[in-house]
PDB file of N, CA and C in Angstrom:
ATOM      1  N   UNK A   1      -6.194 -51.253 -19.292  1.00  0.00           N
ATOM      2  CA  UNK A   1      -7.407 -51.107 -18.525  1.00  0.00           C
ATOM      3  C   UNK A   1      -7.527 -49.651 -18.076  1.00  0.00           C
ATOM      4  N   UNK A   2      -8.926 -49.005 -18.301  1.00  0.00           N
ATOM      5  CA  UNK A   2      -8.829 -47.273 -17.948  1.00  0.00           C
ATOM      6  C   UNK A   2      -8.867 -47.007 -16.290  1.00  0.00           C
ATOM      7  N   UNK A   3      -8.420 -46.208 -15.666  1.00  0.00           N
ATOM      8  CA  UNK A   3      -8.651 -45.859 -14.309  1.00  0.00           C
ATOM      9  C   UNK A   3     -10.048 -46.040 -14.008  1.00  0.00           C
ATOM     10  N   UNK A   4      -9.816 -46.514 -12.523  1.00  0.00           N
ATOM     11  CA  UNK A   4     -11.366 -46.761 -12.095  1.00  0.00           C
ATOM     12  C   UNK A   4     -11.597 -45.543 -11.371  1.00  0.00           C
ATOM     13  N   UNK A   5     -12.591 -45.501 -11.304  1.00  0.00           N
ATOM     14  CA  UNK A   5     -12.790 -43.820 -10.418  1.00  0.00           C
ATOM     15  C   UNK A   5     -12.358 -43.730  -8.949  1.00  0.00           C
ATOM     16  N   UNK A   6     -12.312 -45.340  -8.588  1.00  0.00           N
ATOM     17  CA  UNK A   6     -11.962 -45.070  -7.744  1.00  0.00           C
ATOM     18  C   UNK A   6     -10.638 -45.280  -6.926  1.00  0.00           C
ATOM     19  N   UNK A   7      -9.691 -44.981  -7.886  1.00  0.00           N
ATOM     20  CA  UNK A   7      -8.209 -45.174  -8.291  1.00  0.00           C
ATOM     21  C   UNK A   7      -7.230 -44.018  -7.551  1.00  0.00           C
ATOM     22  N   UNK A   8      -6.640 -44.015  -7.005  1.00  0.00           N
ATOM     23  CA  UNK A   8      -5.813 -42.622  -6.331  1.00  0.00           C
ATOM     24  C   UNK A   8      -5.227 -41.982  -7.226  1.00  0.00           C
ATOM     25  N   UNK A   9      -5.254 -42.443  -8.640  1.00  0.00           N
ATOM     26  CA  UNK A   9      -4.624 -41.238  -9.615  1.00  0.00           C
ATOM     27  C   UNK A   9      -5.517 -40.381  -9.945  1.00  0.00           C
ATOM     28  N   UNK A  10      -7.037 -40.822 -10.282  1.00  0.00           N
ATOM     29  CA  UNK A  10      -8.370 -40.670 -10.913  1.00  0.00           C
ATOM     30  C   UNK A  10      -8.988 -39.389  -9.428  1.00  0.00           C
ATOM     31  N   UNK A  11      -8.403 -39.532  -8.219  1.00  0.00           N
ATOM     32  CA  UNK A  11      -9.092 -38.814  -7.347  1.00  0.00           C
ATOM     33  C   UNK A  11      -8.016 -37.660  -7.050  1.00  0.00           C
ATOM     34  N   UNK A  12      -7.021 -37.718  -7.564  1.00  0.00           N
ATOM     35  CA  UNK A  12      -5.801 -36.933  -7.489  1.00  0.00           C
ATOM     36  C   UNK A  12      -5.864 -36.015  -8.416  1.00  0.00           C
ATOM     37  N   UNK A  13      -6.148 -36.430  -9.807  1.00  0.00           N
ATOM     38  CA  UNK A  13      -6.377 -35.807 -11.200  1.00  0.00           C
ATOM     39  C   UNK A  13      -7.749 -34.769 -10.468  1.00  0.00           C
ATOM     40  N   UNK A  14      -8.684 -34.765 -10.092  1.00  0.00           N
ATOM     41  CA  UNK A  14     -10.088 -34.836  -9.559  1.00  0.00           C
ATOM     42  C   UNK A  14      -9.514 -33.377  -8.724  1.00  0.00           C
ATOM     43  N   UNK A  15      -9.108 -34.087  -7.555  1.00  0.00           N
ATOM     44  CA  UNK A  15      -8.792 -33.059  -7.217  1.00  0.00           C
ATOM     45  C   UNK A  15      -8.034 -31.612  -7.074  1.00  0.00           C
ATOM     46  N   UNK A  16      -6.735 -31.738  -8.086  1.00  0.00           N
ATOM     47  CA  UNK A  16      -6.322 -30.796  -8.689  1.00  0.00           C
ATOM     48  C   UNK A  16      -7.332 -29.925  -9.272  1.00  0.00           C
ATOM     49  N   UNK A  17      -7.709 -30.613 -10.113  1.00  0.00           N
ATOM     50  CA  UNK A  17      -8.886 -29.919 -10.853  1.00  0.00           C
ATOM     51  C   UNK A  17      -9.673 -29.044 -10.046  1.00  0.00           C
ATOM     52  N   UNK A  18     -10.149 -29.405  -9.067  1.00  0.00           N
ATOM     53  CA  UNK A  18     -11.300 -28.845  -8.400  1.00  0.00           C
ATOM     54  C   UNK A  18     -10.608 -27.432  -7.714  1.00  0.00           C
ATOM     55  N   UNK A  19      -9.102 -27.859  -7.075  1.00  0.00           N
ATOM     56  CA  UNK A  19      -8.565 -26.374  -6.382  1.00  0.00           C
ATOM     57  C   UNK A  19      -8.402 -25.493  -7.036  1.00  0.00           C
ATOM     58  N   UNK A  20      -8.000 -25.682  -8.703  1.00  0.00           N
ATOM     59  CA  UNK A  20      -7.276 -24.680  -9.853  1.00  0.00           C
ATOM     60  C   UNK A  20      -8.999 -24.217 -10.191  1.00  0.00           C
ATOM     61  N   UNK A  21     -10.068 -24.790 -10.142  1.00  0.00           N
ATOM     62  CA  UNK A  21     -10.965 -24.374 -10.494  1.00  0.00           C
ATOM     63  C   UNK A  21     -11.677 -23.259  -9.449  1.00  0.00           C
ATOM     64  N   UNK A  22     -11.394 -23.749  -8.314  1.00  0.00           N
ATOM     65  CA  UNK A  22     -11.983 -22.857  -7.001  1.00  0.00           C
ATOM     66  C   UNK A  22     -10.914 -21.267  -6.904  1.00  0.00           C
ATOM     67  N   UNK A  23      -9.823 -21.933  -7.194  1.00  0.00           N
ATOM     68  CA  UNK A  23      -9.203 -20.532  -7.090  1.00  0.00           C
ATOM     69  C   UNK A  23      -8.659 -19.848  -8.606  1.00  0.00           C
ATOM     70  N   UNK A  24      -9.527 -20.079  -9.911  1.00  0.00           N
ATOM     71  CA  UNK A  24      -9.891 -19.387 -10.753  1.00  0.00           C
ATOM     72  C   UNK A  24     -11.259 -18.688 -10.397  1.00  0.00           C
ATOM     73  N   UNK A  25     -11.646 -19.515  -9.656  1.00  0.00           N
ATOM     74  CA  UNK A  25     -12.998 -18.521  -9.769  1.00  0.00           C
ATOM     75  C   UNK A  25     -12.710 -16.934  -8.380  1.00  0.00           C
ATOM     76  N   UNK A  26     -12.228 -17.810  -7.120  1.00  0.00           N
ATOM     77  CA  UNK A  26     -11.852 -16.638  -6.672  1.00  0.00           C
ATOM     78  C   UNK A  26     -10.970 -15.378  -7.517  1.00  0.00           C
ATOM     79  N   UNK A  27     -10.048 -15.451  -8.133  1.00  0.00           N
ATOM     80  CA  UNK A  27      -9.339 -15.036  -9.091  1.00  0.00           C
ATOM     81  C   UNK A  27     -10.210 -13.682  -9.465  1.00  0.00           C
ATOM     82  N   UNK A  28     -11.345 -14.635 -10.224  1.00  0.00           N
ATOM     83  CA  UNK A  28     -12.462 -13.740 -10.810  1.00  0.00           C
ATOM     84  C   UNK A  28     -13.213 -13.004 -10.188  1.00  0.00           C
ATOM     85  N   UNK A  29     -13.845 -13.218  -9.385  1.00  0.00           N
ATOM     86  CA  UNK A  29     -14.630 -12.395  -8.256  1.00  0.00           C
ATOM     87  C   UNK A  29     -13.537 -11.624  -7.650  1.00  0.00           C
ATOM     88  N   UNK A  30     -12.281 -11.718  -6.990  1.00  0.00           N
ATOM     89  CA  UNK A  30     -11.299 -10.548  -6.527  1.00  0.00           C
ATOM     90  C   UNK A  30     -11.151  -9.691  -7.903  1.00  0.00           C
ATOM     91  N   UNK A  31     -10.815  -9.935  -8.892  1.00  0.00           N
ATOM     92  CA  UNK A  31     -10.996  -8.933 -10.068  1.00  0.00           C
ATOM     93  C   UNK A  31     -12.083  -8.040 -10.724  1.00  0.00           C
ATOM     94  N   UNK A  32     -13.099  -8.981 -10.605  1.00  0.00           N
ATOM     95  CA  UNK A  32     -14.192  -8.139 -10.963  1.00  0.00           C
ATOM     96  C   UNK A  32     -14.740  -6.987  -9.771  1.00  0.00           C
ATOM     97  N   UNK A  33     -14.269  -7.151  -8.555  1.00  0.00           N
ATOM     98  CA  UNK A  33     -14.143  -6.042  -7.504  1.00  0.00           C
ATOM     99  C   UNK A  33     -13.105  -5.253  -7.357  1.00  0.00           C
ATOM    100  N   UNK A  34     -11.800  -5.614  -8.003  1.00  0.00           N
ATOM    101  CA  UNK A  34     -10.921  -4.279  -8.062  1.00  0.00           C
ATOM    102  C   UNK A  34     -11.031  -3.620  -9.140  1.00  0.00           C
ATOM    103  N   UNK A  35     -11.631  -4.671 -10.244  1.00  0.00           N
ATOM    104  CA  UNK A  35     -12.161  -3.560 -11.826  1.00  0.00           C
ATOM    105  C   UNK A  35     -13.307  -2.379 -11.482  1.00  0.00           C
ATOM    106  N   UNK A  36     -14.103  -2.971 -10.790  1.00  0.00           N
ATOM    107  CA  UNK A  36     -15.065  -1.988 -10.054  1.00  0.00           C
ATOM    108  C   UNK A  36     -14.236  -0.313  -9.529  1.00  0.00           C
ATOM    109  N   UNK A  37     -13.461  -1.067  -8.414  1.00  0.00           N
ATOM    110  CA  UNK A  37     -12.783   0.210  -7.779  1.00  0.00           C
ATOM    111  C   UNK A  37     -11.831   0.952  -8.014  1.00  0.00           C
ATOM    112  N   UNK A  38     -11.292   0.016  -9.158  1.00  0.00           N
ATOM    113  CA  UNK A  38     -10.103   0.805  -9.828  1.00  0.00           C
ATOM    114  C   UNK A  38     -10.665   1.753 -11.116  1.00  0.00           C
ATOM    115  N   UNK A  39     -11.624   1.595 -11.510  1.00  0.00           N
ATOM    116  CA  UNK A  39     -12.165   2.498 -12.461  1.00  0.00           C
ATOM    117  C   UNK A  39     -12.510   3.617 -11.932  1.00  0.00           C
ATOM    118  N   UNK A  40     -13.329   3.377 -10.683  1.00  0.00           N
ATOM    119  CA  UNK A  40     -13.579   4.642  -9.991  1.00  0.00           C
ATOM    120  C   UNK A  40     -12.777   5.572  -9.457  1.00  0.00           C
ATOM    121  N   UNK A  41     -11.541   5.123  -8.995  1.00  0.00           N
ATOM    122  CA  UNK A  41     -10.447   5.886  -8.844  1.00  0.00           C
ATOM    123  C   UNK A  41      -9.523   5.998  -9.914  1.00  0.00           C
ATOM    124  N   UNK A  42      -9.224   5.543 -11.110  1.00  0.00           N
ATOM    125  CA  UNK A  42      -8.603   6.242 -12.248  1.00  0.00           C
ATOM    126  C   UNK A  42      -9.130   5.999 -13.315  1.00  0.00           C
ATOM    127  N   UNK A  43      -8.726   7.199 -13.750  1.00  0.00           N
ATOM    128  CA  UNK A  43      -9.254   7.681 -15.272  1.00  0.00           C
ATOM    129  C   UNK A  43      -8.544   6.840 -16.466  1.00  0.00           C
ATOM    130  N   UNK A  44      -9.074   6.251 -17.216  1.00  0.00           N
ATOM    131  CA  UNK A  44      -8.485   4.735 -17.981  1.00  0.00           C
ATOM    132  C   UNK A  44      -7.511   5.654 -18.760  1.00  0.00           C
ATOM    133  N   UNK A  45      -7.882   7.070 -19.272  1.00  0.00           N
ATOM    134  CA  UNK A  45      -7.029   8.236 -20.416  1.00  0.00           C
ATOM    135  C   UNK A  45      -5.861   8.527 -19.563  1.00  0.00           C
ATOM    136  N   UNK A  46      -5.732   8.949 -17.780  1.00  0.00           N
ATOM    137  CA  UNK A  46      -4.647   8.965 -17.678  1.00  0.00           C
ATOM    138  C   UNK A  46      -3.770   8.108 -17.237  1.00  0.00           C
ATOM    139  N   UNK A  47      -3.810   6.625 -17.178  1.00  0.00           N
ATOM    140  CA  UNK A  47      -3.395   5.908 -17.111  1.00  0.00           C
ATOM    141  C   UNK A  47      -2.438   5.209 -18.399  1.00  0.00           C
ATOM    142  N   UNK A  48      -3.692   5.533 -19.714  1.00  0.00           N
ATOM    143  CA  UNK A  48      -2.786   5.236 -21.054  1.00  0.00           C
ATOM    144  C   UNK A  48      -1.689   6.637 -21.596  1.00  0.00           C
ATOM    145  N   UNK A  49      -1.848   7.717 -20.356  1.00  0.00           N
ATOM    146  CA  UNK A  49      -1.228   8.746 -20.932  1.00  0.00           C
ATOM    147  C   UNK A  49      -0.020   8.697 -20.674  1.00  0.00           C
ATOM    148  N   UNK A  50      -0.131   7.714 -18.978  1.00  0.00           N
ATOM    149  CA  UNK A  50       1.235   8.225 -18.594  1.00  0.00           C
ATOM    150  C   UNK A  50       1.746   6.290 -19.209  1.00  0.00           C
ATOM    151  N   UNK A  51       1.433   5.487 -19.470  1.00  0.00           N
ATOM    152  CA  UNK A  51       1.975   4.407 -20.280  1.00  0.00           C
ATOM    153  C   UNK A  51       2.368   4.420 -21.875  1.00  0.00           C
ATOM    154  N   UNK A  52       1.707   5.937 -22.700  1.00  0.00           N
ATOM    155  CA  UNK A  52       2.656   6.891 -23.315  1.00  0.00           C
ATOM    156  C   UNK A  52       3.728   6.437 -23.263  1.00  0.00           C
ATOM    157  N   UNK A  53       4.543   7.174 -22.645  1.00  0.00           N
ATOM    158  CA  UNK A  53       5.997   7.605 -22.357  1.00  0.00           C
ATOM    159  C   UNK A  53       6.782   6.652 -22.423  1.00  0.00           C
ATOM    160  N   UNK A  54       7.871   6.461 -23.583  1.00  0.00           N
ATOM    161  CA  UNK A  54       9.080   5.449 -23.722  1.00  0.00           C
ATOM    162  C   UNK A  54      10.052   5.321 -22.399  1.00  0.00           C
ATOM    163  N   UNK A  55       9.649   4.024 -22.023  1.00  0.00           N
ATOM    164  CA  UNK A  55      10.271   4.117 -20.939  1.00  0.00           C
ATOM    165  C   UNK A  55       9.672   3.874 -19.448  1.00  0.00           C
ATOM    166  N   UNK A  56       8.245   3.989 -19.782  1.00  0.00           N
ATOM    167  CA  UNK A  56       6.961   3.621 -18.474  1.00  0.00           C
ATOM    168  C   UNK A  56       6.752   1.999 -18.901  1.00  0.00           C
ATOM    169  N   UNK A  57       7.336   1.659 -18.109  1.00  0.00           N
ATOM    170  CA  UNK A  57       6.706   0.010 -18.405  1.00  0.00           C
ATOM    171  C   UNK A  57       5.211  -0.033 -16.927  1.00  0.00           C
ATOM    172  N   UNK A  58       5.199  -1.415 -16.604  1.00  0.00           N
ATOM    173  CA  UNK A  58       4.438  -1.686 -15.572  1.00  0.00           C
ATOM    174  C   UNK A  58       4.774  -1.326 -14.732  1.00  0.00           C
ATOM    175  N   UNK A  59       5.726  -1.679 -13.969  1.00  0.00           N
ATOM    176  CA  UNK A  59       7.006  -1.408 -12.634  1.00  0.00           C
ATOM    177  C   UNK A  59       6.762  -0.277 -12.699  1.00  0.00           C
ATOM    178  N   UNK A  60       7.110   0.841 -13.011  1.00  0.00           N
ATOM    179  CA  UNK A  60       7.659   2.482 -13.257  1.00  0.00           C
ATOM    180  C   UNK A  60       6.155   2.979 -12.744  1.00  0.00           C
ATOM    181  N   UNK A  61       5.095   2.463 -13.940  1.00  0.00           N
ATOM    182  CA  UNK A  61       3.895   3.374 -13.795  1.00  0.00           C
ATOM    183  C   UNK A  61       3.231   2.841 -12.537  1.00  0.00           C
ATOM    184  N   UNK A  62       3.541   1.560 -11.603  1.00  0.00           N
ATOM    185  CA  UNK A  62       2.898   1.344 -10.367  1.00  0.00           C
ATOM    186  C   UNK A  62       3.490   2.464  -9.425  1.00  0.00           C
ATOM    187  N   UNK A  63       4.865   2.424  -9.730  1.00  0.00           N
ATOM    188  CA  UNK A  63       5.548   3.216  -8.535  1.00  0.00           C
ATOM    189  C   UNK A  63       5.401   4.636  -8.422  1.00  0.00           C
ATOM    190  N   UNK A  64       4.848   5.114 -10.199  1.00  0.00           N
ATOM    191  CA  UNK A  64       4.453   6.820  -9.977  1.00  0.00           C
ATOM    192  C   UNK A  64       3.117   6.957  -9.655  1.00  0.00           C
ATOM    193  N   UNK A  65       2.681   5.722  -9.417  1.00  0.00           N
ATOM    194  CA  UNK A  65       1.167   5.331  -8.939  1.00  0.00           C
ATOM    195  C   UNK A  65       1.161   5.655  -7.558  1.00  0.00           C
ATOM    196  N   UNK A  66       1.649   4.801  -6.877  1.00  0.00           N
ATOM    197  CA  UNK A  66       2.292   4.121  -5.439  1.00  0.00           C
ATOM    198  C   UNK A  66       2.466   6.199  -4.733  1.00  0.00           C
ATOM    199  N   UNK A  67       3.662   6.481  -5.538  1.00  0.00           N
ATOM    200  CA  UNK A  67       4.761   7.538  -4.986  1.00  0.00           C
ATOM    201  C   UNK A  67       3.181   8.865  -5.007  1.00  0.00           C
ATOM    202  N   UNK A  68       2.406   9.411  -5.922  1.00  0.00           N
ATOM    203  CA  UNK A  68       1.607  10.167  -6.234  1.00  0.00           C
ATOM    204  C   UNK A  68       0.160  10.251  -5.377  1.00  0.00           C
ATOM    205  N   UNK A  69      -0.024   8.714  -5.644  1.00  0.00           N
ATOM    206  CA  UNK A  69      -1.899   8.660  -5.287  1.00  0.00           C
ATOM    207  C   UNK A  69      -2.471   8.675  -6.699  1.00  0.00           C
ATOM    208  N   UNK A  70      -1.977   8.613  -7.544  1.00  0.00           N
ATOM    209  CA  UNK A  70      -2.845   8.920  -8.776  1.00  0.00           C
ATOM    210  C   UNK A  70      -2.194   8.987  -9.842  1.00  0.00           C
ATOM    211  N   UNK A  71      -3.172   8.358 -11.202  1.00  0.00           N
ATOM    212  CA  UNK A  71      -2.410   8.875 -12.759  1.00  0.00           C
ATOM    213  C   UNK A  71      -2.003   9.919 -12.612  1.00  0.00           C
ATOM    214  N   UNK A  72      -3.462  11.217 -12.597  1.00  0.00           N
ATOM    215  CA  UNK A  72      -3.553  12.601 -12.844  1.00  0.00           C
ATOM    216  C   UNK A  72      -2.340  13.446 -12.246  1.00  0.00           C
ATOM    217  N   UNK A  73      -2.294  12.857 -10.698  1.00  0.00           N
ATOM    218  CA  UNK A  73      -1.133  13.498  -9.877  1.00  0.00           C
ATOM    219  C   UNK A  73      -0.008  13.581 -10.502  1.00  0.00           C
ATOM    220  N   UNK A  74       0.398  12.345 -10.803  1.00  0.00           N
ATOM    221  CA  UNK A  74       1.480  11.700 -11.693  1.00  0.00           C
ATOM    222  C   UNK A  74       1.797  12.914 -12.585  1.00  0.00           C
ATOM    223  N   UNK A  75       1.150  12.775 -13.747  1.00  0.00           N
ATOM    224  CA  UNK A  75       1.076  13.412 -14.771  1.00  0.00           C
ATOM    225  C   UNK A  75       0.924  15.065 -14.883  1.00  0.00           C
ATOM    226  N   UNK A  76       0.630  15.661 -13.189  1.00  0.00           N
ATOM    227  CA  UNK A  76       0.381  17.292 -12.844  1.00  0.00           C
ATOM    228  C   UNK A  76       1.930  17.728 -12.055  1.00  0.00           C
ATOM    229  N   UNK A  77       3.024  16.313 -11.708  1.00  0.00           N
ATOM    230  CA  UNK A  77       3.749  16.928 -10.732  1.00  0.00           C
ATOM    231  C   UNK A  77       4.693  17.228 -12.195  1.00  0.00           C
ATOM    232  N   UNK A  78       5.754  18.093 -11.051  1.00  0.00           N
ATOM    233  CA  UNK A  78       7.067  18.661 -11.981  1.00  0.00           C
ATOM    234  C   UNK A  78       7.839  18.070 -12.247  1.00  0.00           C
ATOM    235  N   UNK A  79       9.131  18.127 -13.210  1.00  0.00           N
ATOM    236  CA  UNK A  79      10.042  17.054 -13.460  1.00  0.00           C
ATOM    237  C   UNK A  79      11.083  17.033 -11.971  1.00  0.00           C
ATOM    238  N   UNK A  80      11.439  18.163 -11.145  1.00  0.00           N
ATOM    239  CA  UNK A  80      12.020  17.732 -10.011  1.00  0.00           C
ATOM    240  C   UNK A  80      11.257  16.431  -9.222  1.00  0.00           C
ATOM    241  N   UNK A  81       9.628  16.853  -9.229  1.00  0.00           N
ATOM    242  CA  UNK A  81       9.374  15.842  -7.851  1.00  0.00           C
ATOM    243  C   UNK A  81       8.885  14.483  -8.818  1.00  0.00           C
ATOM    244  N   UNK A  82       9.012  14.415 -10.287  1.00  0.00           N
ATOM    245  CA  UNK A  82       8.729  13.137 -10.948  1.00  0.00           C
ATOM    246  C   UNK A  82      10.613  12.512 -10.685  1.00  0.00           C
ATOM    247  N   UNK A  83      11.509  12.920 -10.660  1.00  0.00           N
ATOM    248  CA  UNK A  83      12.732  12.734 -10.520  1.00  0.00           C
ATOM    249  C   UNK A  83      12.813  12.131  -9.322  1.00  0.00           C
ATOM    250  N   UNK A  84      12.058  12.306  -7.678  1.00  0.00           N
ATOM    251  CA  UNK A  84      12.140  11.423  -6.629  1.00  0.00           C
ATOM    252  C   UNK A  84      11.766  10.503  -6.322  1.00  0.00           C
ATOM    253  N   UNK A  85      11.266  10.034  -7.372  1.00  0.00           N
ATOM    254  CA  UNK A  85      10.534   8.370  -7.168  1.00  0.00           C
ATOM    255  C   UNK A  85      11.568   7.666  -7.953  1.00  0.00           C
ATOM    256  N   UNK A  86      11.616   6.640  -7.161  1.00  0.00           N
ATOM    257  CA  UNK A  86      12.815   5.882  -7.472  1.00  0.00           C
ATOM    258  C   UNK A  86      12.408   5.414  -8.936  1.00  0.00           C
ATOM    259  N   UNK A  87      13.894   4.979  -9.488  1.00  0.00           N
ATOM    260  CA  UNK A  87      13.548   4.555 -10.517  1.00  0.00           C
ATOM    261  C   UNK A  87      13.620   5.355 -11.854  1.00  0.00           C
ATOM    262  N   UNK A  88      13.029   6.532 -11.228  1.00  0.00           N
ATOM    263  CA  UNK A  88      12.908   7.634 -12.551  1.00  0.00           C
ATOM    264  C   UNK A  88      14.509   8.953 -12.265  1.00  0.00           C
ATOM    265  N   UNK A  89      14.860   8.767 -13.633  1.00  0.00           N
ATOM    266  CA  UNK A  89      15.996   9.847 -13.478  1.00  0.00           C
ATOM    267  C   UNK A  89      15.742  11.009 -14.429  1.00  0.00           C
ATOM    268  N   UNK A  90      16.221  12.057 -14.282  1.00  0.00           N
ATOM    269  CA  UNK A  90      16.019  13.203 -14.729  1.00  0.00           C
ATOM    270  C   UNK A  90      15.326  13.400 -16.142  1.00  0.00           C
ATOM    271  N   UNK A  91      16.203  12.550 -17.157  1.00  0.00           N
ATOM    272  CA  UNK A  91      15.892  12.518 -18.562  1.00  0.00           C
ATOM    273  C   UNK A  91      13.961  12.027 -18.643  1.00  0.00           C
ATOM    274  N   UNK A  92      13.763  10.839 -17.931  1.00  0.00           N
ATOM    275  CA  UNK A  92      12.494   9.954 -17.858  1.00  0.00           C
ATOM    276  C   UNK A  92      11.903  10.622 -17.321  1.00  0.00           C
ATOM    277  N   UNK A  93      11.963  11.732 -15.793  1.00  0.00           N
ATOM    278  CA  UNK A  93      11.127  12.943 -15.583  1.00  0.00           C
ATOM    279  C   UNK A  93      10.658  13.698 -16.187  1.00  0.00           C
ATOM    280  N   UNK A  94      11.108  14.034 -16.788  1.00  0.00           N
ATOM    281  CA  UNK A  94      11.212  15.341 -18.198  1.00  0.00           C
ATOM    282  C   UNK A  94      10.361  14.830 -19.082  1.00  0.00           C
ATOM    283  N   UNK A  95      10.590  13.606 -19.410  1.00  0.00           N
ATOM    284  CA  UNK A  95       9.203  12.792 -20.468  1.00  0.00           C
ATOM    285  C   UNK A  95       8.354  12.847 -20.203  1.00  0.00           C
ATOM    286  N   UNK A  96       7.906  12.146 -18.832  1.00  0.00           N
ATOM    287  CA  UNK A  96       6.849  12.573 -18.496  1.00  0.00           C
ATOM    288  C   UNK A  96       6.060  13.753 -18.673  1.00  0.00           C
ATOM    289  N   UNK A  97       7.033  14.536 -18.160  1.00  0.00           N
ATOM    290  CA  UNK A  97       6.248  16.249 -17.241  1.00  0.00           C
ATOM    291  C   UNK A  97       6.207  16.681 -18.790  1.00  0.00           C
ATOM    292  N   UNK A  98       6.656  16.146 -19.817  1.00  0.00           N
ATOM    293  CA  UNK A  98       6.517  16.936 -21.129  1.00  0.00           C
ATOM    294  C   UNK A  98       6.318  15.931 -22.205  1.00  0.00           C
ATOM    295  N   UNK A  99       5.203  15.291 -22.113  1.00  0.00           N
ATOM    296  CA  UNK A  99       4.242  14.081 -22.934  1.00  0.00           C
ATOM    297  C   UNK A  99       3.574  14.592 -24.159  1.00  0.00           C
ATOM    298  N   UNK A 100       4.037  15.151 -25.021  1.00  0.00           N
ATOM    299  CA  UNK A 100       3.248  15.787 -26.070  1.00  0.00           C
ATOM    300  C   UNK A 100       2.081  14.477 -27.005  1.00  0.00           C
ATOM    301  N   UNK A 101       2.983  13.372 -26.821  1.00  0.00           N
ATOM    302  CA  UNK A 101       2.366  12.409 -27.845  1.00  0.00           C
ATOM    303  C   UNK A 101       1.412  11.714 -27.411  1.00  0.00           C
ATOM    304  N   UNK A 102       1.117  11.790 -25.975  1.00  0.00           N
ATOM    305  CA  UNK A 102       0.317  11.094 -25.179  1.00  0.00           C
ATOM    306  C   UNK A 102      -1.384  11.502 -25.777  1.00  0.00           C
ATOM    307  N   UNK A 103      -1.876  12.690 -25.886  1.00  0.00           N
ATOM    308  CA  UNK A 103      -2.988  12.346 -26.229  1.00  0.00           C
ATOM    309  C   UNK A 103      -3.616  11.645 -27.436  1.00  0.00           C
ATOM    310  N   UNK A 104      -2.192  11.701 -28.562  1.00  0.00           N
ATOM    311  CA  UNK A 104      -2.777  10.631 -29.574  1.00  0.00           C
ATOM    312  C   UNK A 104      -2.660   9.497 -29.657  1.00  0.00           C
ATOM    313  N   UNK A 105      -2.157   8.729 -28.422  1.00  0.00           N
ATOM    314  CA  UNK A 105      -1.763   7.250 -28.257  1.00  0.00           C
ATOM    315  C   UNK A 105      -3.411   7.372 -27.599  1.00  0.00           C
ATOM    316  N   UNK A 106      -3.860   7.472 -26.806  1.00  0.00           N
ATOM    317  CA  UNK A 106      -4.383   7.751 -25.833  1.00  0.00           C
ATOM    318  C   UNK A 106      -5.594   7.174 -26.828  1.00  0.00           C
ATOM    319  N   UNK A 107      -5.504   8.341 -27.699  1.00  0.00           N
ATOM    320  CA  UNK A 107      -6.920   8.174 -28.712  1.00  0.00           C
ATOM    321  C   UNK A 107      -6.980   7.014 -29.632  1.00  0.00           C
ATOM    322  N   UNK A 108      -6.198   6.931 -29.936  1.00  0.00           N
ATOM    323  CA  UNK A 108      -5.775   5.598 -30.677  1.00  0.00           C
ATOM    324  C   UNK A 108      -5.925   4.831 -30.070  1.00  0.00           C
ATOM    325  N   UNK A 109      -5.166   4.102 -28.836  1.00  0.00           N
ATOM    326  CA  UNK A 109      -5.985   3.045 -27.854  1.00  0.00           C
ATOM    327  C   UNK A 109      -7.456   3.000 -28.038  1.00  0.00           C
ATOM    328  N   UNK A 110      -7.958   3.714 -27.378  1.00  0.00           N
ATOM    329  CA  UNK A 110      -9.120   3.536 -27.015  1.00  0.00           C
ATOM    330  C   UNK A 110     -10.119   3.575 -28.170  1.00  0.00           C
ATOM    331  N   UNK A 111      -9.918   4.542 -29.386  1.00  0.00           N
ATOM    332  CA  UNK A 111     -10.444   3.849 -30.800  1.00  0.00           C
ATOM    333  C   UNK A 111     -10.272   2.224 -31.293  1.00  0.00           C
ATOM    334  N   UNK A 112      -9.322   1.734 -30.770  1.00  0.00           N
ATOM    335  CA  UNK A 112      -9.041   0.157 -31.279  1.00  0.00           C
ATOM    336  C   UNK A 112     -10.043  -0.329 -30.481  1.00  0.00           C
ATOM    337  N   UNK A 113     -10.075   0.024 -29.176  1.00  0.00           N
ATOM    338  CA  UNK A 113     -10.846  -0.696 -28.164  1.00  0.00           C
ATOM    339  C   UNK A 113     -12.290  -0.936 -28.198  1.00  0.00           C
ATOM    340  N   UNK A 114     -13.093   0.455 -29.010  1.00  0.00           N
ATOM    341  CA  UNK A 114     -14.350   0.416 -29.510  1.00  0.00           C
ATOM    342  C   UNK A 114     -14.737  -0.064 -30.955  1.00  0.00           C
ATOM    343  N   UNK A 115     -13.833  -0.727 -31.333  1.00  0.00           N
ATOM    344  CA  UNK A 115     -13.932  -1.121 -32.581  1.00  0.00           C
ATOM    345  C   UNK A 115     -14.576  -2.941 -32.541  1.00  0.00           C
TER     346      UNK A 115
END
């Protein structure tokens, strides 16, 4: 016999549904307002410039995020003061502060992206 609707599994099922749905949609609306503001404050090129670098995962590039104020900053300081953010040691400073390959990843991304 199928659940009646008005069955405590049938209003249980029901209501799961409805919270995962309410807070997908919040989900969406908080995102589509930090996509807004996060574009405006970074440049999408130096963000893929400094995610370049062997060795920038997520973690790394929040914290030279976090430590800087910025991709650009990021990517303008020296290998001493890229060396004081935790995490990063001398060798991974140095990558950074000396990214040669970065503008053709860079371009390449973002060619796939308009394709």
């Amino acid at each position: 016999m199928p659940p009646q609707p008005s069955s405590n599994g049938f209003r249980r099922k029901r209501s799961l549904y409805n919270d995962r749905y309410t807070e997908m949609n919040a989900a969406s609306r908080w995102a589509d307002k930090t996509e807004a503001t996060m574009s405006d404050r970074f440049d999408v090129r130096d963000l893929l410039m400094l995610a370049s670098v062997p060795g920038i995962g997520g973690n790394r590039l929040r914290q030279l995020i976090q430590h800087f104020g910025s991709p650009r900053a990021a990517l303008a300081a020296s290998p001493v003061e890229l060396s004081r953010v935790d995490g990063l040691d001398k060798k991974l400073a140095s990558a950074v502060a000396h990214n040669t390959l970065g503008p053709a990843f860079v371009e390449d991304q973002l060619s796939r992206l308009n394709k």
